[in-house]
Protein backbone atom coordinates (compact mmCIF):
# COMPACT_ATOMS: atom_id res chain seq x y z
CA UNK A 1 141.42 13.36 -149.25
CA UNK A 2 142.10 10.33 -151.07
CA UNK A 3 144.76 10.24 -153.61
CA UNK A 4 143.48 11.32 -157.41
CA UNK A 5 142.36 8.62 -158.85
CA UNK A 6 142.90 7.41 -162.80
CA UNK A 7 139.56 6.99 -164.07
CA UNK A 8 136.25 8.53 -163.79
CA UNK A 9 136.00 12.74 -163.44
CA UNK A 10 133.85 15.58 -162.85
CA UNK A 11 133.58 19.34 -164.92
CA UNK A 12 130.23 21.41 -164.56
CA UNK A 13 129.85 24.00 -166.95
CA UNK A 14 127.65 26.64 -167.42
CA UNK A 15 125.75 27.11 -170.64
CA UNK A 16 125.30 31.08 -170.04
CA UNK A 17 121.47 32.29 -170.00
CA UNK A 18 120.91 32.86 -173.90
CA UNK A 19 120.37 29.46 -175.94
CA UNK A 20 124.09 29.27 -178.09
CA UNK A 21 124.66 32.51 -177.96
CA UNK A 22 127.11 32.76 -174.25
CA UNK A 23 128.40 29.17 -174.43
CA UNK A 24 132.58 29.04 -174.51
CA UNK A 25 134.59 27.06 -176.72
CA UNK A 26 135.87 25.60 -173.62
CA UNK A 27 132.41 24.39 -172.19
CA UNK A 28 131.42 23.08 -175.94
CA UNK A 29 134.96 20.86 -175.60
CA UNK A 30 134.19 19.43 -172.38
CA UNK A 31 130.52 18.42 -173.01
CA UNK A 32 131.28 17.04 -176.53
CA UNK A 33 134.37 14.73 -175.06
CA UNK A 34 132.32 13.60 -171.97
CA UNK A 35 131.05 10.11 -171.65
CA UNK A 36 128.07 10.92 -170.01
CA UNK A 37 126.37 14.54 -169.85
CA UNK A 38 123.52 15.37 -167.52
CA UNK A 39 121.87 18.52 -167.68
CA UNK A 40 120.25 20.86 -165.11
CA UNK A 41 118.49 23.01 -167.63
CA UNK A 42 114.59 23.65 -167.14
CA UNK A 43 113.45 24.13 -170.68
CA UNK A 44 113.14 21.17 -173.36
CA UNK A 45 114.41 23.25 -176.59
CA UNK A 46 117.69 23.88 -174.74
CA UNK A 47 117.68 20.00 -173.76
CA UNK A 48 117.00 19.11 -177.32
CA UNK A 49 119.62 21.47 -178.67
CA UNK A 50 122.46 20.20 -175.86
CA UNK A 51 121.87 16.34 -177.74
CA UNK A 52 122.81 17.59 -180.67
CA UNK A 53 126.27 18.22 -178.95
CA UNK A 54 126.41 14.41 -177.33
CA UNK A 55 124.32 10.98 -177.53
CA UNK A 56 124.05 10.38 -173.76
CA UNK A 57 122.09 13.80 -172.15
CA UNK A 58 120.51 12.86 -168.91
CA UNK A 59 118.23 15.93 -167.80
CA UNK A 60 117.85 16.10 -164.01
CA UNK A 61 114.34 17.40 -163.82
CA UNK A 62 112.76 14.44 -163.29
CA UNK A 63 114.14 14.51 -159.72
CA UNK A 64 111.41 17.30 -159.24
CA UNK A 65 108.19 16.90 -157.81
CA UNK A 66 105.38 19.22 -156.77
CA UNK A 67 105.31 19.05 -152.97
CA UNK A 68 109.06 17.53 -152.56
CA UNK A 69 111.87 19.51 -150.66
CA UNK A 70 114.35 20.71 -153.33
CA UNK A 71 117.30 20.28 -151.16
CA UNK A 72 115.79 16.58 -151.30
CA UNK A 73 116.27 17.04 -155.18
CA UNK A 74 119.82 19.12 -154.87
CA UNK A 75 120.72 15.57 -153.03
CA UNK A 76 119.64 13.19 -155.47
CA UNK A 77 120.86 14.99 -158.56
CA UNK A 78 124.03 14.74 -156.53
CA UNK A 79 124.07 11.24 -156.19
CA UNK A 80 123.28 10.93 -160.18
CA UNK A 81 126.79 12.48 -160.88
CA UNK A 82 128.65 11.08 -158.76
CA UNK A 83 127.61 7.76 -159.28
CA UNK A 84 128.90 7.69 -162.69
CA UNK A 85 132.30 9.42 -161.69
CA UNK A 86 132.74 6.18 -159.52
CA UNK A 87 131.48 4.15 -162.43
CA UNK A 88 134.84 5.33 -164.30
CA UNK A 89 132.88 7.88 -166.62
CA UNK A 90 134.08 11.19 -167.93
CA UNK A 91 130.91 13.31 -166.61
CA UNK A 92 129.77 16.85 -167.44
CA UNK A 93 127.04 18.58 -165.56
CA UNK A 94 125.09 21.11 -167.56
CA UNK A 95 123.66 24.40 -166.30
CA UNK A 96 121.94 27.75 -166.81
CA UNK A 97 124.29 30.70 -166.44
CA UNK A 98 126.78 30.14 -164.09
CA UNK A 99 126.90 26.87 -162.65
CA UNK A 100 128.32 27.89 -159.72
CA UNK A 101 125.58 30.66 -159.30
CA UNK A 102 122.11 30.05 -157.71
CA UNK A 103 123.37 26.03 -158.32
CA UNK A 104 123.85 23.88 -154.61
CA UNK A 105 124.10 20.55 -156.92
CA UNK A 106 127.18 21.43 -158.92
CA UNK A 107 129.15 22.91 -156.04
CA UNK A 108 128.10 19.30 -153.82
CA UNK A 109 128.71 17.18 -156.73
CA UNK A 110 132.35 18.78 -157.27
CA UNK A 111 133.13 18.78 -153.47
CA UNK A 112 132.12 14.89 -152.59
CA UNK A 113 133.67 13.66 -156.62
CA UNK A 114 137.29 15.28 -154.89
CA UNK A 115 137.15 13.79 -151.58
CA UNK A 116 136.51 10.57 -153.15
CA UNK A 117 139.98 11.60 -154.98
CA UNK A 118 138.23 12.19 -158.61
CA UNK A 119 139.65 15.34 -160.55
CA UNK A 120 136.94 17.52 -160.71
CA UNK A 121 136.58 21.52 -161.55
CA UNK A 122 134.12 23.81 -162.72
CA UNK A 123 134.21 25.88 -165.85
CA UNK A 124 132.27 29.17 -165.29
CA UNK A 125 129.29 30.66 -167.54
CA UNK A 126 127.80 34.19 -168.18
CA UNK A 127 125.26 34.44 -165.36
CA UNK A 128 121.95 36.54 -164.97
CA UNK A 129 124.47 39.06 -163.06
CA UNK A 130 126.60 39.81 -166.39
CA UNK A 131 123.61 40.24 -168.68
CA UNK A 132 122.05 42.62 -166.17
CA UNK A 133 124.72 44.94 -166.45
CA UNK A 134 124.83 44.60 -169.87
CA UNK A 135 120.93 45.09 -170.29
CA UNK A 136 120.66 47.87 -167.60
CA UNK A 137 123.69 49.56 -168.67
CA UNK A 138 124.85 49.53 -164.98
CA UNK A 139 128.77 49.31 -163.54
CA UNK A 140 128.57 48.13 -160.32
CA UNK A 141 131.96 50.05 -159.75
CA UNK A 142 130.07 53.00 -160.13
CA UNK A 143 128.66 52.94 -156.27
CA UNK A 144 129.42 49.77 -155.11
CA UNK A 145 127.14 46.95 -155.78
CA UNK A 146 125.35 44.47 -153.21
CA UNK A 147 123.61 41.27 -154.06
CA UNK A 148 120.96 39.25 -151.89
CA UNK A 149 118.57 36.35 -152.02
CA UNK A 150 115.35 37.79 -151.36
CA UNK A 151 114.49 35.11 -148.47
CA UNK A 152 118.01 35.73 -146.97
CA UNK A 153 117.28 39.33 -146.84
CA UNK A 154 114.55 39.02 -144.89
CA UNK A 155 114.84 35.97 -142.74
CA UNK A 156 118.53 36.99 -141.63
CA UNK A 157 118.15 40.53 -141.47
CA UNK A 158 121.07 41.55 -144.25
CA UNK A 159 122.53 44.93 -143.78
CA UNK A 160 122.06 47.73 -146.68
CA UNK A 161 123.75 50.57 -148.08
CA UNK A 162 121.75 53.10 -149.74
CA UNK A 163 124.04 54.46 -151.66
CA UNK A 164 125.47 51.57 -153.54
CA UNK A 165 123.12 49.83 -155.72
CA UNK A 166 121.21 46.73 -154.59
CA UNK A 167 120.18 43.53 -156.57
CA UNK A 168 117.50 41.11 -155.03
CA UNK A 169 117.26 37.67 -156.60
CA UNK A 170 114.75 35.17 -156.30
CA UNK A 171 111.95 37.96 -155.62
CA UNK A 172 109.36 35.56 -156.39
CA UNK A 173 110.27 33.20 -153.93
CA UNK A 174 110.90 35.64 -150.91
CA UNK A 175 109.68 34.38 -147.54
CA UNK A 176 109.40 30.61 -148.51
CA UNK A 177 110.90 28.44 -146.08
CA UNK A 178 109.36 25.29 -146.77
CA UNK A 179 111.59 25.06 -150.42
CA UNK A 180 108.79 23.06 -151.88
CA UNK A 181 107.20 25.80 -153.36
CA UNK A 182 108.18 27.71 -156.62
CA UNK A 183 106.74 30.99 -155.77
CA UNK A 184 105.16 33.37 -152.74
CA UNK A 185 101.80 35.35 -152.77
CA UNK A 186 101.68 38.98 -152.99
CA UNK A 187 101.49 39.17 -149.12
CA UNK A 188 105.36 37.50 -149.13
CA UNK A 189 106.16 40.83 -151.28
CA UNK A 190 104.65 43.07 -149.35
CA UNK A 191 106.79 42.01 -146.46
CA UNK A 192 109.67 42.71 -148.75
CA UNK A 193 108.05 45.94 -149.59
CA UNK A 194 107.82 46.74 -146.02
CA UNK A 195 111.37 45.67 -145.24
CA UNK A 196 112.86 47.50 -147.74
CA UNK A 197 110.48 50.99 -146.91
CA UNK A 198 112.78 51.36 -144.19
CA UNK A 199 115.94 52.05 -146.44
CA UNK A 200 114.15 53.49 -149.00
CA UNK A 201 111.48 56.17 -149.86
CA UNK A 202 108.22 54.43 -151.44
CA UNK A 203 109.03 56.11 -154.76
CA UNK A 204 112.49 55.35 -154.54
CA UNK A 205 113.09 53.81 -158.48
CA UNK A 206 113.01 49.73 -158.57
CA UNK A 207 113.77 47.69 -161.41
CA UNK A 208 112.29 43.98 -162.66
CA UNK A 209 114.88 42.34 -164.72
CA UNK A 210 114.55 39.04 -166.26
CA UNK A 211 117.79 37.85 -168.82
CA UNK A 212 116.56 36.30 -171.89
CA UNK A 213 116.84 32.82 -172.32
CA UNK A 214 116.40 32.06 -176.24
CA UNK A 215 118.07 34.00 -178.75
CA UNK A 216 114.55 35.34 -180.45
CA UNK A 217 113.65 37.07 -176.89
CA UNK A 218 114.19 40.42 -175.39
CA UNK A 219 115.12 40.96 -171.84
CA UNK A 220 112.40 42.06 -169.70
CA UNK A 221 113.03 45.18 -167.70
């Protein structure tokens, strides 16, 4: 690694999932003292209410495009970053949750700003996973807890334990390979269904859980 350099860094916080309710003083700081803040966020009202909080908000989405790869997209928003990290800036990346959760662009954009000898950390955010215990009222020291990407679980043949509980994420994706679509058909679920059949009786108890995003929502469970 090159040695740290003076100018130009890198911090990617999370905004948590609900709209300036989960965001820490800490995050606020490091967005409002940034030169330059770019934001992975999906939804224009939290855009909007991030550039109340700085002048220069660059949202990432635009790197999307029906039909285009999103690891193509991961790369790009990359490249965004770190191109004003070299460019001497003070640059905070912006994201749902956690942004080290379900996020391959902050992880990359931290890794190649510090072997390019930039300082650069991540501050972590209240992620769909801490709401869900808080919504479902679950401890996940109770029985032990496993997590999986849908698509993992099936297309690497994951392990589970019965008796410990068992989150799936990404549901609505399972079975995509291509990762230039947004979301499977009901025959990708039924794979899932099938998969999971063989841990689990058919009437076995399953939960859909979706954190709310804007302070005037309810979860969905």
């Amino acid at each position: 690694m090159n040695a740290v350099r003076t100018s130009g860094s890198l911090v990617c916080v999370g905004l948590g999932m609900t709209l300036g309710s989960h965001i820490s003083p800490l995050s606020r700081s490091c967005i409002e003292q940034a030169d330059v803040v770019f934001a992975g966020l999906s939804d224009g009202i939290v855009e909007l209410w991030l550039s109340r909080m700085h002048p220069d908000v660059r949202s990432l989405q635009p790197f999307y495009r029906k039909g285009k790869s999103r690891m193509e997209t991961y790369r790009q928003m990359v490249q965004a970053i770190v191109t004003e990290v070299r460019a001497g800036k003070k640059v905070c990346g912006v994201f749902y949750g956690h942004p080290g959760v379900f996020a391959w662009a902050p992880h990359k954009s931290i890794e190649l700003a510090r072997s390019e000898g930039y300082p650069a950390h991540m501050e972590p955010g209240i992620s769909a996973e801490d709401c869900l215990y808080a919504d479902l009222g679950i401890d996940p020291g109770t029985y032990g807890c496993q997590h999986f990407e849908a698509g993992q679980l099936l297309f690497y043949k994951r392990r589970i334990d019965p008796s410990a509980y068992l989150v799936l994420w990404q549901v609505g994706l399972a079975g995509d390979k291509s990762l230039t679509r947004f979301s499977t058909g009901p025959a990708y679920r039924q794979i899932l269904v099938d998969v999971l059949a063989r841990d689990y009786p058919l009437d076995h108890e399953v939960i859909i859980y979706r954190a709310a995003t804007l302070p005037i929502q309810q979860a969905r469970i």
